[in-house]
Protein backbone atom coordinates (compact mmCIF):
# COMPACT_ATOMS: atom_id res chain seq x y z
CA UNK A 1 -2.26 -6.63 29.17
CA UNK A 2 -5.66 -5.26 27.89
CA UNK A 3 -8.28 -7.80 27.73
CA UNK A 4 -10.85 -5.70 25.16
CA UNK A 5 -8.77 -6.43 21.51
CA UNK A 6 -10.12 -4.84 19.13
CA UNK A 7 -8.60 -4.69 15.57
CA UNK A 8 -6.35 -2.29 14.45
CA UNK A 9 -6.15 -0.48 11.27
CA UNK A 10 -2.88 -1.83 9.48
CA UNK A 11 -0.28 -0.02 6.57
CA UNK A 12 0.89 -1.70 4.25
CA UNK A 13 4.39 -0.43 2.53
CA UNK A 14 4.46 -1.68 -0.91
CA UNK A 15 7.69 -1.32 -2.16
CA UNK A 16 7.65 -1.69 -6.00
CA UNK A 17 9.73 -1.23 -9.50
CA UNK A 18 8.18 0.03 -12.86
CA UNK A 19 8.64 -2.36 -15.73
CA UNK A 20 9.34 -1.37 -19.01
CA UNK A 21 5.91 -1.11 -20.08
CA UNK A 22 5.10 1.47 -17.47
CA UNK A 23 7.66 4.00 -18.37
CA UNK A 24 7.17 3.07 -22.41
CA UNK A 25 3.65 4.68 -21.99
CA UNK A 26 3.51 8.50 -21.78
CA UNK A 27 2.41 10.13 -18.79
CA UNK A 28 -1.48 10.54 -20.02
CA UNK A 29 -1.78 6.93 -20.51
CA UNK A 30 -0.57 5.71 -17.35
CA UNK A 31 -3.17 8.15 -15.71
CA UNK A 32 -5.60 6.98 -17.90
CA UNK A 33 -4.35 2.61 -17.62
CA UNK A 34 -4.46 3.55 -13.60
CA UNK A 35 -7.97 5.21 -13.79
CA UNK A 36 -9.31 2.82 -16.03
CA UNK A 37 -7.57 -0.77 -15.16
CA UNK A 38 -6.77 -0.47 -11.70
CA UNK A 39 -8.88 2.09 -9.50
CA UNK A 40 -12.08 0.71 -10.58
CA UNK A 41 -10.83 -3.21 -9.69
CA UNK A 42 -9.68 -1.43 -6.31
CA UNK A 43 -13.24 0.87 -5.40
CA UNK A 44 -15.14 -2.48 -6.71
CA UNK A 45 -13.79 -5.41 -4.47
CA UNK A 46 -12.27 -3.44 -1.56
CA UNK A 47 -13.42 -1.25 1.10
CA UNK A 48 -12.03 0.61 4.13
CA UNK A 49 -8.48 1.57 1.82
CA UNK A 50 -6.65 4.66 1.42
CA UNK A 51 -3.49 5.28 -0.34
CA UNK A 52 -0.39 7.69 -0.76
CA UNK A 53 2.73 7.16 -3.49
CA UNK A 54 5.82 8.04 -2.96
CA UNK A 55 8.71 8.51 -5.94
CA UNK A 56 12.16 6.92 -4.57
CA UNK A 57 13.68 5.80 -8.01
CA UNK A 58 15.91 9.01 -7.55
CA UNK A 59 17.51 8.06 -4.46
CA UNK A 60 16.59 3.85 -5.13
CA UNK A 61 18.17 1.41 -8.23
CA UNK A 62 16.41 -1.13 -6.33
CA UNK A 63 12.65 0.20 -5.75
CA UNK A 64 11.30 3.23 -7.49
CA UNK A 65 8.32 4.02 -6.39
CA UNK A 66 6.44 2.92 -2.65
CA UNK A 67 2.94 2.92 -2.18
CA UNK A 68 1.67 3.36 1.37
CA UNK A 69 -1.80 1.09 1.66
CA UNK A 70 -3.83 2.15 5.17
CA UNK A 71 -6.38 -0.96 5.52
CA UNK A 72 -9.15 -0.55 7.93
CA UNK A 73 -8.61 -4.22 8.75
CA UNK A 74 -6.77 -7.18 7.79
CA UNK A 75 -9.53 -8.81 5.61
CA UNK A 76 -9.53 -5.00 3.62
CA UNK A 77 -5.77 -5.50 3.24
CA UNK A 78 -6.33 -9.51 2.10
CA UNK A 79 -9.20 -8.05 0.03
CA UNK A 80 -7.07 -5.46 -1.56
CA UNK A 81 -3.72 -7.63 -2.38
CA UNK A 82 -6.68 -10.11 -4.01
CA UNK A 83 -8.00 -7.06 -6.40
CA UNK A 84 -4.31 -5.77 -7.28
CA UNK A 85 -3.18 -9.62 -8.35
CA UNK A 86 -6.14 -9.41 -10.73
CA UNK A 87 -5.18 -6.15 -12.45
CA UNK A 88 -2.32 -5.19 -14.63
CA UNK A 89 -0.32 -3.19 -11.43
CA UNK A 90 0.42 -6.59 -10.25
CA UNK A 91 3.85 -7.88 -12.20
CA UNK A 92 3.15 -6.17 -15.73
CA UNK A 93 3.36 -2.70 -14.72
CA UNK A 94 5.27 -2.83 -11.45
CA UNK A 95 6.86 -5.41 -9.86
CA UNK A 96 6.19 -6.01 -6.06
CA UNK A 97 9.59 -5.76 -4.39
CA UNK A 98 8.31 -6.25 -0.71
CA UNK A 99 5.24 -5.84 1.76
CA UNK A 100 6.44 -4.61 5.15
CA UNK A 101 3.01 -4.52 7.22
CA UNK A 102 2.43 -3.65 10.31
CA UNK A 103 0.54 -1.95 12.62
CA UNK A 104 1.52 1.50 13.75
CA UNK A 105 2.20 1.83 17.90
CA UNK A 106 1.59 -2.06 17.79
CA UNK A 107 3.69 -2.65 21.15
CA UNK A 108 1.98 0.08 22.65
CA UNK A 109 -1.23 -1.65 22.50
CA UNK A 110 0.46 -4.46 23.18
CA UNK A 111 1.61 -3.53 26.81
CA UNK A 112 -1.40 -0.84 27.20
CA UNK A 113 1.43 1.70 27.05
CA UNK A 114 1.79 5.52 25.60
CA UNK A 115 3.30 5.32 22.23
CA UNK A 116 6.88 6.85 22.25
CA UNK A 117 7.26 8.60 19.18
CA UNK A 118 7.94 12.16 18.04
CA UNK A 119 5.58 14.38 16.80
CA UNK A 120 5.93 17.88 14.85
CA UNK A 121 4.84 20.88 15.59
């Protein structure tokens, strides 16, 4: 096993589930409620963060929407959960269905091993 641990970056899948208030608002105010509410909490008390959304409420009664978090670190992750608790994203306009975190080719670092995955071309 590799001796020189170094950390890795993590992802974060956030699965989640609008509330009624989300969908009451029309689309231009919950741009303008994310802009204003939650992206600033997020750019002021985290760092090393990068997001993509995904729409699964078409194929999901159970989640529909996941948010992919890439932290550079654990303490950005722990740093970012703390910033979305403190804004209305966390239970008022979605509810957090489940964190699945992990970190990607984990085992392969692991057992100082080539990751076996696919990749297209």
């Amino acid at each position: 096993m590799p001796t020189d641990r170094t950390e890795s970056p993590l992802t974060a899948f956030m699965l989640v589930k609008t509330t009624p208030e989300w969908l009451a608002m029309t689309v231009a105010q919950r741009i303008h409620a994310f802009s204003t509410q939650v992206v600033p909490v997020i750019e002021a008390r985290t760092r090393g963060v990068r997001s993509r959304f995904y729409d699964t409420e078409f194929y999901s009664a159970r989640v529909t929407d996941v948010w992919v978090w890439e932290a550079d670190d654990h303490d950005a992750y722990r740093l970012l959960i703390d910033a979305l608790r403190e804004t209305p994203f966390w239970d008022r306009y979605f509810i957090v269905v489940d964190l699945l975190v992990g970190i990607e080719n984990g085992y392969a670092r692991t057992y100082d091993v080539e990751p076996v995955a696919t990749i297209a071309t």
